[in-house]
N, C-alpha and C. Protein backbone atom coordinates (compact mmCIF):
# COMPACT_ATOMS: atom_id res chain seq x y z
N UNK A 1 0.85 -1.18 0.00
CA UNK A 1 0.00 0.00 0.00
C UNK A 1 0.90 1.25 0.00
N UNK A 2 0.34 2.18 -0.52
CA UNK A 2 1.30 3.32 -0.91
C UNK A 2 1.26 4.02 0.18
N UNK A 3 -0.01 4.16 0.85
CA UNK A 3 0.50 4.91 2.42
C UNK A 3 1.79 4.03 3.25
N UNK A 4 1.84 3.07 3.36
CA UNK A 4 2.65 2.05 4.16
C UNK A 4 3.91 2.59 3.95
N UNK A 5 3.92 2.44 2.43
CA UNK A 5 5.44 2.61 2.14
C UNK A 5 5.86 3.89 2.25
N UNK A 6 5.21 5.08 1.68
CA UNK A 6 5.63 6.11 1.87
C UNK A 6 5.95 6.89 3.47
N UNK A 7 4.73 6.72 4.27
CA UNK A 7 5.01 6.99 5.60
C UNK A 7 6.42 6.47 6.69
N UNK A 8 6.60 5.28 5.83
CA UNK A 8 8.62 4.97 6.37
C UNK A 8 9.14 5.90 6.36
N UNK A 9 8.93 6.93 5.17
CA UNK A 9 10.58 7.33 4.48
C UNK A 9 10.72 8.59 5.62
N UNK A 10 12.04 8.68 5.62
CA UNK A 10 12.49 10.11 6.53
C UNK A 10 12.22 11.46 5.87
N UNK A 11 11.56 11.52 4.74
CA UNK A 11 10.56 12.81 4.39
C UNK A 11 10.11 13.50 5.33
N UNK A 12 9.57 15.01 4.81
CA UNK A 12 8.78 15.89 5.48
C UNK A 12 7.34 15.22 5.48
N UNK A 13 6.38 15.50 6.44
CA UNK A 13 5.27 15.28 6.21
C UNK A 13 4.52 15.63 4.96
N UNK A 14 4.67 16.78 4.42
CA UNK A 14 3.82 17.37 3.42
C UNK A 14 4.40 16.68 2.29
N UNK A 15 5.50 16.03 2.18
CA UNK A 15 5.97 15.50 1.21
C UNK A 15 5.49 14.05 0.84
N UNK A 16 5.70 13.90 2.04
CA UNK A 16 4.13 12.55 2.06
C UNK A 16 3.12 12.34 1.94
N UNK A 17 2.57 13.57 2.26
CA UNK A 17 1.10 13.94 1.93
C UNK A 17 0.78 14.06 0.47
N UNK A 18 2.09 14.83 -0.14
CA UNK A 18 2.02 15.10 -1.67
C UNK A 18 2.02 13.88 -2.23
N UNK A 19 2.69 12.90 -1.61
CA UNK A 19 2.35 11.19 -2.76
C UNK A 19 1.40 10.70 -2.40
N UNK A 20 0.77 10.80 -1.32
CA UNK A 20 -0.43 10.01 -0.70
C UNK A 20 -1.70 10.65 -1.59
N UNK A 21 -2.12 12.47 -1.75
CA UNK A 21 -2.94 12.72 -2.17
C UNK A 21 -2.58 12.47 -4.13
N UNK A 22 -2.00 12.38 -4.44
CA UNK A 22 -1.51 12.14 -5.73
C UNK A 22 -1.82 10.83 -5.95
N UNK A 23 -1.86 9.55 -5.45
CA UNK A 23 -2.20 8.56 -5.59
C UNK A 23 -3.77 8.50 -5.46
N UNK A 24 -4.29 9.01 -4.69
CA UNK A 24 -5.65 9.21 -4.41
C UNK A 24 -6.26 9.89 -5.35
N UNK A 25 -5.73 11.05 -6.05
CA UNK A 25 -6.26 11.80 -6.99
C UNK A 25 -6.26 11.09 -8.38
N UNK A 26 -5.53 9.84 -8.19
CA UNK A 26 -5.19 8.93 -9.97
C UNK A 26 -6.57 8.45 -10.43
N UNK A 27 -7.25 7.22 -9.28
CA UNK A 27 -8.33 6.83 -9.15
C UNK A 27 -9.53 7.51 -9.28
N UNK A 28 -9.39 9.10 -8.23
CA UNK A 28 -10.65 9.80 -8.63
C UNK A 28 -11.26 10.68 -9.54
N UNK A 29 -10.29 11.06 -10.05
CA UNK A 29 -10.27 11.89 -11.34
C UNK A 29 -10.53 10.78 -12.50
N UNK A 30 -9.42 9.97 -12.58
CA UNK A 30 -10.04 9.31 -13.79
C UNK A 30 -11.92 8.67 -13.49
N UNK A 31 -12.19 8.69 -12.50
CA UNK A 31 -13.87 8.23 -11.90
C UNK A 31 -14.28 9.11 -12.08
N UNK A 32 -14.08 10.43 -11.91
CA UNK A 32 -14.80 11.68 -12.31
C UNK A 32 -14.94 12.13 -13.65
N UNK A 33 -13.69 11.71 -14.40
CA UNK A 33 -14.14 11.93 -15.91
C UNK A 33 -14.88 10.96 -16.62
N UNK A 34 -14.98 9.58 -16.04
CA UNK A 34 -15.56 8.84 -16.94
C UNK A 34 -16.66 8.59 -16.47
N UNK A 35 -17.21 8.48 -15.42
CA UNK A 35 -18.69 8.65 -14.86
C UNK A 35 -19.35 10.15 -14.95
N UNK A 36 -18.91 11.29 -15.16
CA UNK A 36 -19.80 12.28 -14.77
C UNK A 36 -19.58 13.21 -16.38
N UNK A 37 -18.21 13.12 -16.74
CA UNK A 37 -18.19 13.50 -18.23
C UNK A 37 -18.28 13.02 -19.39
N UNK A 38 -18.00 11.59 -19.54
CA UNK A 38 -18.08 10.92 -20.72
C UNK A 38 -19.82 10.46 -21.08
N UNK A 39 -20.95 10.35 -20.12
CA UNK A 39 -21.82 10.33 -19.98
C UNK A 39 -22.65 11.85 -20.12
N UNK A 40 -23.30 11.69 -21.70
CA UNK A 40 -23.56 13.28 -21.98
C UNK A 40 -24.23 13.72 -21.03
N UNK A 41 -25.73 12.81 -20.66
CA UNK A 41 -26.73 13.51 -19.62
C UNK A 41 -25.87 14.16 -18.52
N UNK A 42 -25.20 12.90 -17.69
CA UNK A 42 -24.77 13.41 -16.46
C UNK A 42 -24.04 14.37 -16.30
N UNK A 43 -23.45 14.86 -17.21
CA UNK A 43 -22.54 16.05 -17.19
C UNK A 43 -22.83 17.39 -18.02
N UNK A 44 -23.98 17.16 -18.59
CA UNK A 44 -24.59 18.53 -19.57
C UNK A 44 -25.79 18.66 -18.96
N UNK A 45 -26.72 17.83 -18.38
CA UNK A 45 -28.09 18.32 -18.32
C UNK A 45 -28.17 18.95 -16.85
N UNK A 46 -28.14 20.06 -16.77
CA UNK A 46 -28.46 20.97 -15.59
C UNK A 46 -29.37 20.31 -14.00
N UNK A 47 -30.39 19.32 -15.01
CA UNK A 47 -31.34 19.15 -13.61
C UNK A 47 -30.85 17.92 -13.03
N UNK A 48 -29.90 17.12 -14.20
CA UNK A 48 -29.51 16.05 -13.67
C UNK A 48 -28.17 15.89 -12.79
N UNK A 49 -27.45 17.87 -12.95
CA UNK A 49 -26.46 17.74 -12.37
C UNK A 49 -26.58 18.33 -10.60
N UNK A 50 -27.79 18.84 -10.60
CA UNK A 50 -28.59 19.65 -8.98
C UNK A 50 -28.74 18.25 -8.54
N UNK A 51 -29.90 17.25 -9.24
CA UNK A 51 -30.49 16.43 -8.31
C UNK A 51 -28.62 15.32 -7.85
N UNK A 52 -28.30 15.18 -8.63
CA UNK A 52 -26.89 14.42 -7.93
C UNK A 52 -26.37 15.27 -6.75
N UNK A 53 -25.96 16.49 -7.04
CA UNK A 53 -25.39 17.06 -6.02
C UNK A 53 -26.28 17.28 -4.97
N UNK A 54 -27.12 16.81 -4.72
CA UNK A 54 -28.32 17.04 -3.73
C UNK A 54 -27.95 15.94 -2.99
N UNK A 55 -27.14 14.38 -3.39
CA UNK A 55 -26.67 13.44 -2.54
C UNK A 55 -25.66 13.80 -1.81
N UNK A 56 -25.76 12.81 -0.27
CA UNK A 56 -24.82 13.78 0.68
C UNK A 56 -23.43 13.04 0.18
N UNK A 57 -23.71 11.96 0.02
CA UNK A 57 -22.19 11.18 -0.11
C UNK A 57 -21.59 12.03 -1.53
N UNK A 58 -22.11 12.19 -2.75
CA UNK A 58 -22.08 12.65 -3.49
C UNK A 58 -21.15 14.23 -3.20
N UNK A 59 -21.95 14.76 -2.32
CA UNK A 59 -21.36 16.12 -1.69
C UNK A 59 -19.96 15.90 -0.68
N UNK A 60 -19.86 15.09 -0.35
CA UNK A 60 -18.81 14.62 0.65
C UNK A 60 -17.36 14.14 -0.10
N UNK A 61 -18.04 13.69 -1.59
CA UNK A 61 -16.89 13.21 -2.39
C UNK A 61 -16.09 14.25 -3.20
N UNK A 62 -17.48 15.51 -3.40
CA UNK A 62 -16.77 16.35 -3.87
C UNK A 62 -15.73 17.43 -2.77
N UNK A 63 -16.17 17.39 -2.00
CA UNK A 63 -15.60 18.43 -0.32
C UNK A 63 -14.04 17.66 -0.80
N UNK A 64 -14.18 16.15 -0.47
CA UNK A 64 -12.82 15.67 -0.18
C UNK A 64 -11.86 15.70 -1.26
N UNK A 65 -12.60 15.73 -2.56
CA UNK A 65 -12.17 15.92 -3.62
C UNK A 65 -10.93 17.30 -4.28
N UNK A 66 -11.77 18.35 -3.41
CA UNK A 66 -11.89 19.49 -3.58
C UNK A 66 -10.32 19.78 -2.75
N UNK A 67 -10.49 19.04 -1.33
CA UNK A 67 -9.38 19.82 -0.54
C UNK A 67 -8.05 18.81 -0.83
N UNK A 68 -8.20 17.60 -1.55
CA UNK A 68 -7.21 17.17 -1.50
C UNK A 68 -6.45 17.61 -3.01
N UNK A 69 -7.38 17.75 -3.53
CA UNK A 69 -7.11 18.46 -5.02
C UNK A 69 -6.02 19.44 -4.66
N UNK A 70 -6.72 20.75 -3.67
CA UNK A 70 -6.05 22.09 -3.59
C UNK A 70 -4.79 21.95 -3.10
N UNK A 71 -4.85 20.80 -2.03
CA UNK A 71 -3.49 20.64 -0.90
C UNK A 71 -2.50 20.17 -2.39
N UNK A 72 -2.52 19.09 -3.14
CA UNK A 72 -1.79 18.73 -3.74
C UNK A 72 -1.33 19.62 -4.80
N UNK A 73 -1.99 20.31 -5.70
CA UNK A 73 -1.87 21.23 -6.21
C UNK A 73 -0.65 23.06 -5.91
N UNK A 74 -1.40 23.30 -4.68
CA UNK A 74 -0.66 24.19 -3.92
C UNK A 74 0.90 23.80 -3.58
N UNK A 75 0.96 22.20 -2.86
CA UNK A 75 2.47 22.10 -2.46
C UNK A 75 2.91 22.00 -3.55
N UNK A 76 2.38 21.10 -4.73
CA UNK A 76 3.17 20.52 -5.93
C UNK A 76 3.94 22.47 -6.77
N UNK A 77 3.15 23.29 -6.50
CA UNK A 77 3.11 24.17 -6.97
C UNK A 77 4.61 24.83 -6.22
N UNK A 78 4.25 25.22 -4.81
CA UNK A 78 5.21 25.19 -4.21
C UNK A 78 6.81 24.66 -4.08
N UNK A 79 6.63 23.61 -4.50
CA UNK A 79 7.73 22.54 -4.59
C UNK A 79 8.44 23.08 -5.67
N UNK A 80 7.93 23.24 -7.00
CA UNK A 80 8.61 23.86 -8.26
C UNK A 80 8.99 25.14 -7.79
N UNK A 81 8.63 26.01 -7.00
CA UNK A 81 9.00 27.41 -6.68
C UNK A 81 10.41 27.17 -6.18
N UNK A 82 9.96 26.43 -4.80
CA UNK A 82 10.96 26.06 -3.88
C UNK A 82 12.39 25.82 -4.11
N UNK A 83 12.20 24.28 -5.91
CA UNK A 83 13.41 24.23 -6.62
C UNK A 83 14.33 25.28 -7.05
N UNK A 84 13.50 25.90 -7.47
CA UNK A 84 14.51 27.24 -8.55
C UNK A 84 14.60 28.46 -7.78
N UNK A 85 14.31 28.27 -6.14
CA UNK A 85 14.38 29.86 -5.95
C UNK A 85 15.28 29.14 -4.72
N UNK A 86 16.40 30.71 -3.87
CA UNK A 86 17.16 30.34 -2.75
C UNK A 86 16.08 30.84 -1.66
N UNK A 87 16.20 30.18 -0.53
CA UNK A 87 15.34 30.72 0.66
C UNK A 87 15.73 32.48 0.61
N UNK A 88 14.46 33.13 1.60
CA UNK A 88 14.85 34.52 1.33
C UNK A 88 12.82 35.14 1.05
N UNK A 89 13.03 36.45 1.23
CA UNK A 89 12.11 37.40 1.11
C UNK A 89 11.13 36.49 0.29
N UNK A 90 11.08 36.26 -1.08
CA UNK A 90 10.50 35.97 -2.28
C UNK A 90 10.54 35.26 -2.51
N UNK A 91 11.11 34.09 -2.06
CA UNK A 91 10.26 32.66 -1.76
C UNK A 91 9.04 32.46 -1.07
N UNK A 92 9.10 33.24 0.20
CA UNK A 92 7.96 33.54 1.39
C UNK A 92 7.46 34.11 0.50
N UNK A 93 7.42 35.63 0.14
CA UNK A 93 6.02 36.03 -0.77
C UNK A 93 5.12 35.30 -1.10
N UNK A 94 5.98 34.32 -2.33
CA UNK A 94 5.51 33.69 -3.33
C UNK A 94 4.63 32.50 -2.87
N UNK A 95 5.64 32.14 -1.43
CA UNK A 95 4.75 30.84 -0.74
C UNK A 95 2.95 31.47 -0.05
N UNK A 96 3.42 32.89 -0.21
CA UNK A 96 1.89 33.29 1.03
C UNK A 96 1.18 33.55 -0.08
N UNK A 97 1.70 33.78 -1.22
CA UNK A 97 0.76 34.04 -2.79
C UNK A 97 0.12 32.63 -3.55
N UNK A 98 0.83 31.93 -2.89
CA UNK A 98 0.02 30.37 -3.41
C UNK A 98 -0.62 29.93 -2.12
N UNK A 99 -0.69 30.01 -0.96
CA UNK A 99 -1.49 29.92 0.34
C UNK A 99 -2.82 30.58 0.05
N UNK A 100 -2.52 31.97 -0.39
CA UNK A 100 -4.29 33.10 -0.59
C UNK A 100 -4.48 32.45 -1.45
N UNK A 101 -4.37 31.98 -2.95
CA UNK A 101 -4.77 31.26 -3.92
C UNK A 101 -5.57 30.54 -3.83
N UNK A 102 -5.18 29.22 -3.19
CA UNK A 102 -5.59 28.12 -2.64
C UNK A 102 -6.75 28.33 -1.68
N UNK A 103 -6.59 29.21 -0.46
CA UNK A 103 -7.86 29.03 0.38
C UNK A 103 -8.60 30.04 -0.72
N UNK A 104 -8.03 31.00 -1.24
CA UNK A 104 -9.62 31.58 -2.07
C UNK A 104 -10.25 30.64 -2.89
N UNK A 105 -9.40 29.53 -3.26
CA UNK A 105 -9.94 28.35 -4.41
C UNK A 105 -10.81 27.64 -3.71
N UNK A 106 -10.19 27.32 -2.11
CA UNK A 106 -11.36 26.37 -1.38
C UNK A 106 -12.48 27.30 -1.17
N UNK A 107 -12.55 28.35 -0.79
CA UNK A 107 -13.65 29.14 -0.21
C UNK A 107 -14.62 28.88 -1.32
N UNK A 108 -14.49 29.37 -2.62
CA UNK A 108 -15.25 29.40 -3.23
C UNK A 108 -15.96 27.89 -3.96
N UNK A 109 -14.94 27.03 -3.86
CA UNK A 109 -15.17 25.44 -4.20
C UNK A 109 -16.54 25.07 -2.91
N UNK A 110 -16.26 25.14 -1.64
CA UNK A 110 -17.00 25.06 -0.27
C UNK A 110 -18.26 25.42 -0.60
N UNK A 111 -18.20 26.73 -0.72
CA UNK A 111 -19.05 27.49 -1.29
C UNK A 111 -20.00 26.96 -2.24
N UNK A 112 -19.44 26.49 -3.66
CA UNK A 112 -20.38 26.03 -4.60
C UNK A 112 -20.86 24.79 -3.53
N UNK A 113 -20.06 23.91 -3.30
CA UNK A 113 -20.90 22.69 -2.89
C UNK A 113 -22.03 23.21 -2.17
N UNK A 114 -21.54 23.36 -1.00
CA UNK A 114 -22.74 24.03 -0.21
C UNK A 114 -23.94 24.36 -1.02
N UNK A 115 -23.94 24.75 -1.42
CA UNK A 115 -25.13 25.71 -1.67
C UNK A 115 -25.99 24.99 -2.70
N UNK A 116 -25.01 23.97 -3.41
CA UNK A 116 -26.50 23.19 -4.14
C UNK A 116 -26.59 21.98 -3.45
């Protein structure tokens, strides 16, 4: 299991986190494109896309979806910064400029779920 193995290594946590949600994201994404997009109704017809999101598990998959998406995204993002820049002023910037990013991405992701 990929948590097993990865949680050994003498890594940072977040660095673990970054393979753990990356593995997790392989499975659900490809489930998300081929159940909800490759299927014209389910992914074009408006009433058919409220009454789904009206399921709680449904809503729960997207929440988890959503934050593990952002976390992975943000560090992976981070990580490339991290490479090419020396610690210092503008690394931090850049790290608190992909931090606001990210929670403005969740706020408003939260947000949509919620509300339908």
């Amino acid at each position: 299991m990929v948590f097993n193995k990865v949680w050994r290594t003498g890594n940072s946590i977040l660095w673990k986190l970054q393979r753990i949600t990356g593995t997790f994201l392989i499975p659900m994404l490809s489930g998300h494109m081929l159940f909800m997009h490759m299927n014209y109704l389910t992914g074009h017809d408006s009433k058919t896309i409220l009454l789904r999101m009206q399921n709680p598990f449904i809503k729960g998959m997207d929440f988890v979806l959503l934050i593990v998406l952002l976390f992975h995204a943000g560090y992976g993002i981070f990580s490339v910064i991290a490479d090419y820049m020396k610690p210092g002023p503008l690394l931090k910037s850049l790290t608190c400029c992909v931090i606001i990013v990210m929670a403005i991405s969740a706020y408003f992701g939260i947000r949509l779920i919620v509300a339908l």
